[in-house]
N, C-alpha and C. Protein backbone atom coordinates (compact mmCIF):
# COMPACT_ATOMS: atom_id res chain seq x y z
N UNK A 1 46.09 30.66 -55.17
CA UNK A 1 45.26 29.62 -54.62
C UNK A 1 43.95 30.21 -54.11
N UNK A 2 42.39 29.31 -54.23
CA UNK A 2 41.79 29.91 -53.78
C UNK A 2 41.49 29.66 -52.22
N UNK A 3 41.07 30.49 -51.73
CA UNK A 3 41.09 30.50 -49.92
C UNK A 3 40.87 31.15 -48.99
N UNK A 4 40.21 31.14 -47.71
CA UNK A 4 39.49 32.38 -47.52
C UNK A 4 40.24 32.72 -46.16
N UNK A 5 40.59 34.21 -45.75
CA UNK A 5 41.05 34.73 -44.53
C UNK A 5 39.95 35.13 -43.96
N UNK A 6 39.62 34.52 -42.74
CA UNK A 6 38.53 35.65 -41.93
C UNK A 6 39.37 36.25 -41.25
N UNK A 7 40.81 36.79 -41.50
CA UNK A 7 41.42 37.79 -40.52
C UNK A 7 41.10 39.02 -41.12
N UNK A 8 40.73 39.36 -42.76
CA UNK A 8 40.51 40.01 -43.31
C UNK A 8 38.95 41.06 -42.93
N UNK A 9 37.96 39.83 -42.77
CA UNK A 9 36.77 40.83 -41.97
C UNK A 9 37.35 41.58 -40.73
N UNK A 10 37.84 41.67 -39.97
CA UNK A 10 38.68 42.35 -39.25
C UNK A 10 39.19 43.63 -39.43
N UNK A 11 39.90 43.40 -40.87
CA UNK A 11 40.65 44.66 -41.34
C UNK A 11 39.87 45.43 -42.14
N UNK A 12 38.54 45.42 -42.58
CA UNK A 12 37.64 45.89 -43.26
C UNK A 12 37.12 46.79 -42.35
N UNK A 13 36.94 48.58 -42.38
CA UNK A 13 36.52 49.17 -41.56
C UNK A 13 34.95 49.39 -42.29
N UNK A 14 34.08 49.85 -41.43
CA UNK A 14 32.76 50.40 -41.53
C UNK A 14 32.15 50.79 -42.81
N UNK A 15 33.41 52.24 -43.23
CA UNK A 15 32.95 53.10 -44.31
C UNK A 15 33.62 52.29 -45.33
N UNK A 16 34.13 51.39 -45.50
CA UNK A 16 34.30 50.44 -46.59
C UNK A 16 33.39 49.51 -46.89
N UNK A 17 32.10 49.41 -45.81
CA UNK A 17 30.99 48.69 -46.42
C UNK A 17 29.97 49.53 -46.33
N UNK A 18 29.90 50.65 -46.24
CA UNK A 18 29.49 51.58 -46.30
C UNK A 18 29.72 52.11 -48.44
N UNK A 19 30.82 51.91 -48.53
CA UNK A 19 31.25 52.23 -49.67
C UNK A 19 31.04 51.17 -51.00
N UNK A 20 31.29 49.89 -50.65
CA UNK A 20 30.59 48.97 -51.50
C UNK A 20 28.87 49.12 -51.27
N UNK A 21 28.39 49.16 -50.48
CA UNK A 21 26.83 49.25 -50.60
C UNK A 21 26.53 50.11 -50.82
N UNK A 22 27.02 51.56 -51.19
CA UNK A 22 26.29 52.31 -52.05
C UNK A 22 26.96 52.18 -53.45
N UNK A 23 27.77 51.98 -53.57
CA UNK A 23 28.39 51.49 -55.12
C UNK A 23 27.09 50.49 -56.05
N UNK A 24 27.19 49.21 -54.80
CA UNK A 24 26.47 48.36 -55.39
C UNK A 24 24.97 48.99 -55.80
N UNK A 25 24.28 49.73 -54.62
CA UNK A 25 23.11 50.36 -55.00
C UNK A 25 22.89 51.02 -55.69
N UNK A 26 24.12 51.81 -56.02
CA UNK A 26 23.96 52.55 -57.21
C UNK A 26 23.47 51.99 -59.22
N UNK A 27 24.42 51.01 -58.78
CA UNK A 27 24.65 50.27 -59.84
C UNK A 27 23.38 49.45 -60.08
N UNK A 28 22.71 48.87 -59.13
CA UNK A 28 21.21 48.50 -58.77
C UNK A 28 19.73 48.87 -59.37
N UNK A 29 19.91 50.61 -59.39
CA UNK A 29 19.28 51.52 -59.57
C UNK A 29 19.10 51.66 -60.85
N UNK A 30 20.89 51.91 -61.06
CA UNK A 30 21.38 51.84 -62.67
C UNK A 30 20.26 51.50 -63.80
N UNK A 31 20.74 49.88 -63.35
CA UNK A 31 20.01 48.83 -64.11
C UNK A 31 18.68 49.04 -64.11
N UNK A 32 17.93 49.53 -62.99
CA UNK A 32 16.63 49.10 -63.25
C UNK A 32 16.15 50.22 -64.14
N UNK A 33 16.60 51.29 -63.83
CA UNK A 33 15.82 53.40 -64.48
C UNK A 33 16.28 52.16 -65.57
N UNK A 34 16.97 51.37 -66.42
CA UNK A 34 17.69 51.81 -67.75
C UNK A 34 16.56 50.88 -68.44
N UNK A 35 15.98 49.47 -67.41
CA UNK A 35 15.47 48.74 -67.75
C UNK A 35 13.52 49.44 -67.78
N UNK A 36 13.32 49.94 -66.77
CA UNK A 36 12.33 50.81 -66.91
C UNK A 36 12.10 51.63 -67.83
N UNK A 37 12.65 52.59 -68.49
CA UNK A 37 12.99 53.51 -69.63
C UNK A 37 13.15 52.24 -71.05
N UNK A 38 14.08 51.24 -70.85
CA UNK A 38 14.57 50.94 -72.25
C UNK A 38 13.97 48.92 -72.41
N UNK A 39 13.62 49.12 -71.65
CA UNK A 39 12.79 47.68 -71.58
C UNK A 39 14.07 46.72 -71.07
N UNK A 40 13.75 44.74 -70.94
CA UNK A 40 14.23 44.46 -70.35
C UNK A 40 15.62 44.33 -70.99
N UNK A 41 15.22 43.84 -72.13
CA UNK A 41 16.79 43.56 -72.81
C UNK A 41 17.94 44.14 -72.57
N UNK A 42 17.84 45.65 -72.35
CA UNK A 42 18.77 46.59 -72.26
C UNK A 42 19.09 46.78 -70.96
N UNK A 43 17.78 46.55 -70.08
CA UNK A 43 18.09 46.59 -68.83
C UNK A 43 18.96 44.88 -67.89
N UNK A 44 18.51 44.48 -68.91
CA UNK A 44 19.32 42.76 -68.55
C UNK A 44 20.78 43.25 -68.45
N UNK A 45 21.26 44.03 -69.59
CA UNK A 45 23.01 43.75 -69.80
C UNK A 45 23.77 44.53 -68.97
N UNK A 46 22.54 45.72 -68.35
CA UNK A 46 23.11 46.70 -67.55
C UNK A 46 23.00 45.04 -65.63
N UNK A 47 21.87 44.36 -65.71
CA UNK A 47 22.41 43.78 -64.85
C UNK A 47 23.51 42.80 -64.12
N UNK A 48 24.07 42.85 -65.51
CA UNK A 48 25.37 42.11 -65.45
C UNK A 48 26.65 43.35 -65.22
N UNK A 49 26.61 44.34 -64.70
CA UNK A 49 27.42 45.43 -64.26
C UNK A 49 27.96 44.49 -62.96
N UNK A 50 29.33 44.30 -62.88
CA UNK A 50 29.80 44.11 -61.67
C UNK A 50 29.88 44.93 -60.61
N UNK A 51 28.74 44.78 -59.86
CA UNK A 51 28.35 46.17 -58.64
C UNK A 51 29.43 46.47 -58.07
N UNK A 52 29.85 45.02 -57.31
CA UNK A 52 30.64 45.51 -56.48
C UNK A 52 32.35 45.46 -56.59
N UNK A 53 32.80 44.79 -57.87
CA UNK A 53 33.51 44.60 -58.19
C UNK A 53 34.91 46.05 -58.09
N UNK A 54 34.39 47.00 -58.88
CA UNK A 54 35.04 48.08 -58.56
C UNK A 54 35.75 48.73 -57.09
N UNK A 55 34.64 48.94 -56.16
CA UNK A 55 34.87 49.35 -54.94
C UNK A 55 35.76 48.10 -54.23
N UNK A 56 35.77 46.93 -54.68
CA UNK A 56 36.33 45.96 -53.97
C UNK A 56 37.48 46.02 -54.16
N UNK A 57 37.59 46.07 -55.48
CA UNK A 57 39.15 45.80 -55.87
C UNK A 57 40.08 47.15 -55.30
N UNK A 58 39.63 48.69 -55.45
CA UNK A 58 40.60 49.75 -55.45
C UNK A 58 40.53 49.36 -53.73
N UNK A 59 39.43 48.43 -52.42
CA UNK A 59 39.96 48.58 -51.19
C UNK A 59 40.74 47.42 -51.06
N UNK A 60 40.79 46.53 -52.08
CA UNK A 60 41.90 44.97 -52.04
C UNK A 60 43.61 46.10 -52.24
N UNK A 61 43.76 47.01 -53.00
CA UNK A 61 44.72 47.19 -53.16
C UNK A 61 45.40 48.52 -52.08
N UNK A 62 44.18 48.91 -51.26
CA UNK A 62 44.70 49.34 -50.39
C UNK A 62 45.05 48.92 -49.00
N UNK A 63 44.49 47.37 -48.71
CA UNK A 63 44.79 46.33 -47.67
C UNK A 63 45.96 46.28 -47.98
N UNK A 64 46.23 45.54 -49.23
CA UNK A 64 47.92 45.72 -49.57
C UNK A 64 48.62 45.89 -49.21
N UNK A 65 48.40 47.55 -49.57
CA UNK A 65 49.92 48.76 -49.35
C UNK A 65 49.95 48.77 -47.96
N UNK A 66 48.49 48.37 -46.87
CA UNK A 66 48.51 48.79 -45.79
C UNK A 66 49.67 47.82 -45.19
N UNK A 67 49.35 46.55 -45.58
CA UNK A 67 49.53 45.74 -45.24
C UNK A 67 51.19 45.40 -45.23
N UNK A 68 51.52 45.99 -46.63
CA UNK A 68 53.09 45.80 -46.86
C UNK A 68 53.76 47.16 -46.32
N UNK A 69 53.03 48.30 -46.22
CA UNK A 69 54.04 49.94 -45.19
C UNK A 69 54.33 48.76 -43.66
N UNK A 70 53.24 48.08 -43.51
CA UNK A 70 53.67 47.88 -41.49
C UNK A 70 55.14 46.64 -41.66
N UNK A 71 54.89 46.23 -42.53
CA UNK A 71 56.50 45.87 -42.75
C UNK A 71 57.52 46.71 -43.41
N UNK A 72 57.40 47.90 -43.42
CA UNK A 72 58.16 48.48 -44.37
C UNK A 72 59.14 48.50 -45.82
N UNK A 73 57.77 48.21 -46.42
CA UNK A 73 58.38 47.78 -47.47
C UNK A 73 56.67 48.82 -48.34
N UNK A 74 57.09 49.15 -49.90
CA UNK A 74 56.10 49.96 -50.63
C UNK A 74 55.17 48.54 -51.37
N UNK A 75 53.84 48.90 -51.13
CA UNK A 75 53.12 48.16 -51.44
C UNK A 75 52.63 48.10 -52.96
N UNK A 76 53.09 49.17 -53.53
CA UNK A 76 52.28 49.71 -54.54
C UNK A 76 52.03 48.21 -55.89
N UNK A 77 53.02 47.60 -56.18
CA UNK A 77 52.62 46.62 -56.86
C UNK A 77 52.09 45.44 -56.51
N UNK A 78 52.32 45.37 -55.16
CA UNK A 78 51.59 43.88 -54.54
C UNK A 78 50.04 44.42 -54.35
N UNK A 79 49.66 45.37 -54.06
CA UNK A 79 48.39 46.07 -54.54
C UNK A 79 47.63 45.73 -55.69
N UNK A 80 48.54 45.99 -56.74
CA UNK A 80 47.85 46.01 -58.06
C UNK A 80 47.98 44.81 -58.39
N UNK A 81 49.05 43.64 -58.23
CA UNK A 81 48.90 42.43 -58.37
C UNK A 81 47.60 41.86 -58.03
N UNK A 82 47.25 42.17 -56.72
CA UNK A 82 45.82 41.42 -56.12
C UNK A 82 45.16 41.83 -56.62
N UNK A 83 44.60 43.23 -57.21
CA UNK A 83 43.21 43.37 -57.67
C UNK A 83 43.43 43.11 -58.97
N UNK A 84 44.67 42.91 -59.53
CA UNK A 84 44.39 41.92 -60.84
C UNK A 84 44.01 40.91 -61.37
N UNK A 85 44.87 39.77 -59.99
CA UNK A 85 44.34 38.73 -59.79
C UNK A 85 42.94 38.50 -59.50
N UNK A 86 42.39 39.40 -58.71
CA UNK A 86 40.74 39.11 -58.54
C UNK A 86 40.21 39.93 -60.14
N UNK A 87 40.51 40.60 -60.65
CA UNK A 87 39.70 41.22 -62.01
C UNK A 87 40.30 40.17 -62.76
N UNK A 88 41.05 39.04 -63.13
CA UNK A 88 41.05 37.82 -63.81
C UNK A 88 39.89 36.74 -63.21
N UNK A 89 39.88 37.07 -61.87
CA UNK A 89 39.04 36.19 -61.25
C UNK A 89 37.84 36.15 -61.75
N UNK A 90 37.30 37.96 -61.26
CA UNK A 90 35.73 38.16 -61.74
C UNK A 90 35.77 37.84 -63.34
N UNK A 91 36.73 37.95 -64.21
CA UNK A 91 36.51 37.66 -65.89
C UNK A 91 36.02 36.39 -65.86
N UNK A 92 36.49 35.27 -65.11
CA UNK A 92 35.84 33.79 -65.35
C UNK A 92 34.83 33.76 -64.59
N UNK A 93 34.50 34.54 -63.04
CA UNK A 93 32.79 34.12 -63.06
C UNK A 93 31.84 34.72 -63.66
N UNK A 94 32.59 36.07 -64.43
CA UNK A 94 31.58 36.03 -65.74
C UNK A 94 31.23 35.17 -67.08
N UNK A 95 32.24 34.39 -66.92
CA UNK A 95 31.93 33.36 -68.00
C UNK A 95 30.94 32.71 -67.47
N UNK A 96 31.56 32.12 -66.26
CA UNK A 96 30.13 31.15 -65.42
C UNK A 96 28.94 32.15 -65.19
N UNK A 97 28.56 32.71 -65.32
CA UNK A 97 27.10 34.42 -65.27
C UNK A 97 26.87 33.80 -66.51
N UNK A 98 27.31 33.70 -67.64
CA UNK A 98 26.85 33.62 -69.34
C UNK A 98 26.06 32.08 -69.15
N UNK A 99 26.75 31.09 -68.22
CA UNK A 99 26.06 30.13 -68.17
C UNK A 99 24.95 29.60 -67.52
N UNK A 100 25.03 30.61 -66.33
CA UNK A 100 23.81 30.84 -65.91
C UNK A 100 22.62 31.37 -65.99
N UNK A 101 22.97 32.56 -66.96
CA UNK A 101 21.83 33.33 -67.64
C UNK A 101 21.28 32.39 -68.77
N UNK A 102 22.16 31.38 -69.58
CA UNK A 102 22.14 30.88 -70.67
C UNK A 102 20.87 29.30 -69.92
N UNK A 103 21.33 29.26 -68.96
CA UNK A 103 20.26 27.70 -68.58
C UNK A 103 19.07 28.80 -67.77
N UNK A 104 19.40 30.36 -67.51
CA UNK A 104 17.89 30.55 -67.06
C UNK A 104 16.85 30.92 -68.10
N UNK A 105 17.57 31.50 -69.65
CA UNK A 105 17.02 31.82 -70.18
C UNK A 105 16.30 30.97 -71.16
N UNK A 106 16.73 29.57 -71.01
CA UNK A 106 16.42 28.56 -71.73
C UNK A 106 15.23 27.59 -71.36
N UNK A 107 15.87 27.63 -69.86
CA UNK A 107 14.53 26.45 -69.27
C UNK A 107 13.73 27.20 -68.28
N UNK A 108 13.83 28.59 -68.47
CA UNK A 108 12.96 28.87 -67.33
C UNK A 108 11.36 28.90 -67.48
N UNK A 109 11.15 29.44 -69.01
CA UNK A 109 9.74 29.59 -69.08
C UNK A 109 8.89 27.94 -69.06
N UNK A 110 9.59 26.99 -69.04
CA UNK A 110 9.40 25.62 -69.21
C UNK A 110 9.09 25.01 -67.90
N UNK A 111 9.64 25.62 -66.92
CA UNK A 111 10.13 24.75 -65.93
C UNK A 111 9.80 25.25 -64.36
N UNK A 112 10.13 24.59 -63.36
CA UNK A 112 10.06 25.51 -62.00
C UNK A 112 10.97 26.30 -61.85
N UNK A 113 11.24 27.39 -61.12
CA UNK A 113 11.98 28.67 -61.26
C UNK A 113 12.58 28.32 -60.04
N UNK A 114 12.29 27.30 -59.21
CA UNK A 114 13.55 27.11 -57.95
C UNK A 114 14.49 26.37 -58.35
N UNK A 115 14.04 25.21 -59.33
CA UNK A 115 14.74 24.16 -59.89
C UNK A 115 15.88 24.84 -60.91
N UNK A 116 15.07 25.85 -61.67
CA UNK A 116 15.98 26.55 -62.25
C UNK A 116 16.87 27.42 -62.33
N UNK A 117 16.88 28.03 -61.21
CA UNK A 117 17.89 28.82 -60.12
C UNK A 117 19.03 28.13 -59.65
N UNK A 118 18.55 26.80 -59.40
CA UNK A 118 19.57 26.26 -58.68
C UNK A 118 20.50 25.47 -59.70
N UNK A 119 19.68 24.83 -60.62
CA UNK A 119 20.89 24.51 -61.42
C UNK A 119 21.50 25.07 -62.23
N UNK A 120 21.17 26.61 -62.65
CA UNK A 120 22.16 27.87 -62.69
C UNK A 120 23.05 27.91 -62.13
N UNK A 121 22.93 27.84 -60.73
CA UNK A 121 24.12 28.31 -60.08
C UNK A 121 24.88 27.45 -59.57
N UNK A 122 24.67 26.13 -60.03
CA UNK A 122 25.56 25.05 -60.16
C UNK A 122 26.03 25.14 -61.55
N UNK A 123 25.51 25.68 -62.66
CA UNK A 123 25.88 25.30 -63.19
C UNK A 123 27.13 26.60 -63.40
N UNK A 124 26.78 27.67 -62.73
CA UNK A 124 27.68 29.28 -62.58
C UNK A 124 28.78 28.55 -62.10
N UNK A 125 28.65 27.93 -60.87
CA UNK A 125 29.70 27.36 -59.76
C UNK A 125 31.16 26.67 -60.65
N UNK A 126 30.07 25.78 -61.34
CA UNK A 126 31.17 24.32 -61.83
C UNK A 126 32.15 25.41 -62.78
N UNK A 127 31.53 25.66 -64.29
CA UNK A 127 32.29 26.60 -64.75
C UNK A 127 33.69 27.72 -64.35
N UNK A 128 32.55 28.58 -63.64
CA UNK A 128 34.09 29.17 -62.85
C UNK A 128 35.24 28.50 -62.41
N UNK A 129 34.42 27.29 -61.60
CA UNK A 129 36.18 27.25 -60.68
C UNK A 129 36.53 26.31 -61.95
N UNK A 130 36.01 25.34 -63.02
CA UNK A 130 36.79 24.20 -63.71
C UNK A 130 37.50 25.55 -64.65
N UNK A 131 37.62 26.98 -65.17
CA UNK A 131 38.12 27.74 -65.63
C UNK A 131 39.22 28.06 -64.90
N UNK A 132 39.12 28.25 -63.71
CA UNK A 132 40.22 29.10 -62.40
C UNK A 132 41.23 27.91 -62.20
N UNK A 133 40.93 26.31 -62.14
CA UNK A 133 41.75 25.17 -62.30
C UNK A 133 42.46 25.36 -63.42
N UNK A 134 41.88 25.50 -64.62
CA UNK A 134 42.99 25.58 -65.77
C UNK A 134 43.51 26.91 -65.87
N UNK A 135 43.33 28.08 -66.04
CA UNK A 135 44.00 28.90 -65.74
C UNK A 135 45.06 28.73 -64.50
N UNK A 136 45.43 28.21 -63.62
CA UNK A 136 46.08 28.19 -62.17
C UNK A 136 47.17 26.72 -63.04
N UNK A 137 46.37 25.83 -63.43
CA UNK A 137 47.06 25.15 -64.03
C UNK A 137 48.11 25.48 -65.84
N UNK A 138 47.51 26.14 -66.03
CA UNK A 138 48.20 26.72 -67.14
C UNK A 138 49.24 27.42 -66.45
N UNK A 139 48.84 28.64 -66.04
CA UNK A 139 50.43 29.75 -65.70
C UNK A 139 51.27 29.05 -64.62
N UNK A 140 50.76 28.38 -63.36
CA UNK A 140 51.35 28.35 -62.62
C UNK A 140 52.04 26.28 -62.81
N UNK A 141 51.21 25.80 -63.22
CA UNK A 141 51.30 23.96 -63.83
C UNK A 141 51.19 23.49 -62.30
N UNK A 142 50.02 23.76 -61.17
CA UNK A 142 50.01 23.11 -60.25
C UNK A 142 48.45 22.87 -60.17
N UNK A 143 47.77 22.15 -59.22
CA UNK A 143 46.68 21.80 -59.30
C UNK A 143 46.41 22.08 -57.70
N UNK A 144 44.71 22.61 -57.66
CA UNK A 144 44.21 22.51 -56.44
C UNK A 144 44.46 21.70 -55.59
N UNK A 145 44.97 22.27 -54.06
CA UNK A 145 44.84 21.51 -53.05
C UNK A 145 43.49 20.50 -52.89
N UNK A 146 42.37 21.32 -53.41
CA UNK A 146 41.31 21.06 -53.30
C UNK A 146 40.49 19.58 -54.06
N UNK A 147 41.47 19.69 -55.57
CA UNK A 147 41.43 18.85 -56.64
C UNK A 147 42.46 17.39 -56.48
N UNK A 148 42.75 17.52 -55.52
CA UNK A 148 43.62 16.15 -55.79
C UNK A 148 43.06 15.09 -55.34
C-alpha cells in the first residue's frame, strides 16, 4: 500500500543524508561532464540516472534488518523485500519520467515552460500511480484505500 511514516524521518541518521546527497551529486555532475563533453542528447539519458535511488534502497534494507534484530528475529529478507518493492516502484515512475519527458519534449518549444512543467508532472503523477493501482491490483486483486 502506498503511505507515508513520518516515524521513519526519525530513524534516518545524519550520515545517511549525508550519503544520498553526495550520491545524488555525484550522479548530477555525472550527467552534466557527459552532457558538456557529448552534447545534450547523451547527456539527457545520463539525466534520467536514478540519483538517489541506489543509496536509498541499500539504507531501506538496512532500516529493515534494524528494525526486525530489535524484535529478534533476522531481517535479511524483509530487507530485500522492501527495496524490491520500491525498485518495482521506481520502474513505474520511470514509465511516468518517459511521459513527462515525452509532453516536455513535444510542447515545450511551442508553448510556456511553466505550463509545460506542470502538465508533465501531472501528467508523470497520473501514470505512475494509475500503473502502481494495476500492478497492486493485479498481484495482490485489491484496490486503493485511496481509490474507492
Amino acid at each position: 500500500m502506498i503511505s507515508a511514516r513520518l516515524a521513519s524521518v526519525k530513524e534516518t541518521k545524519p550520515h545517511e543524508y549525508v550519503l544520498r546527497f553526495l550520491f545524488g551529486g555525484a550522479a548530477t555532475v555525472l550527467a552534466g561532464l557527459v552532457a558538456k563533453y557529448c552534447g545534450a542528447g547523451p547527456g539527457g539519458l545520463f539525466m534520467a540516472f536514478p540519483a538517489i535511488f541506489p543509496a536509498a534502497a541499500t539504507l531501506m534494507e538496512a532500516h529493515s534488518k534494524e528494525r526486525m534484530a530489535k524484535i529478534g528475529h533476522d531481517g535479511t529478507n524483509r530487507g530485500r523485500m522492501s527495496a524490491s518493492i520500491d525498485a518495482a516502484s521506481a520502474a513505474l515512475g520511470c514509465v511516468g519520467l518517459a511521459g513527462f519527458a515525452l509532453v516536455v519534449w513535444r510542447l515545450l518549444p511551442r508553448h510556456n515552460a511553466l505550463l509545460i512543467i506542470l502538465a508533465a508532472t501531472a501528467v508523470w503523477t497520473a501514470v505512475s500511480v494509475v500503473l502502481w493501482e494495476v500492478r497492486v491490483r493485479r498481484i495482490f486483486g485489491v484496490r486503493m484505500r485511496w481509490m474507492r
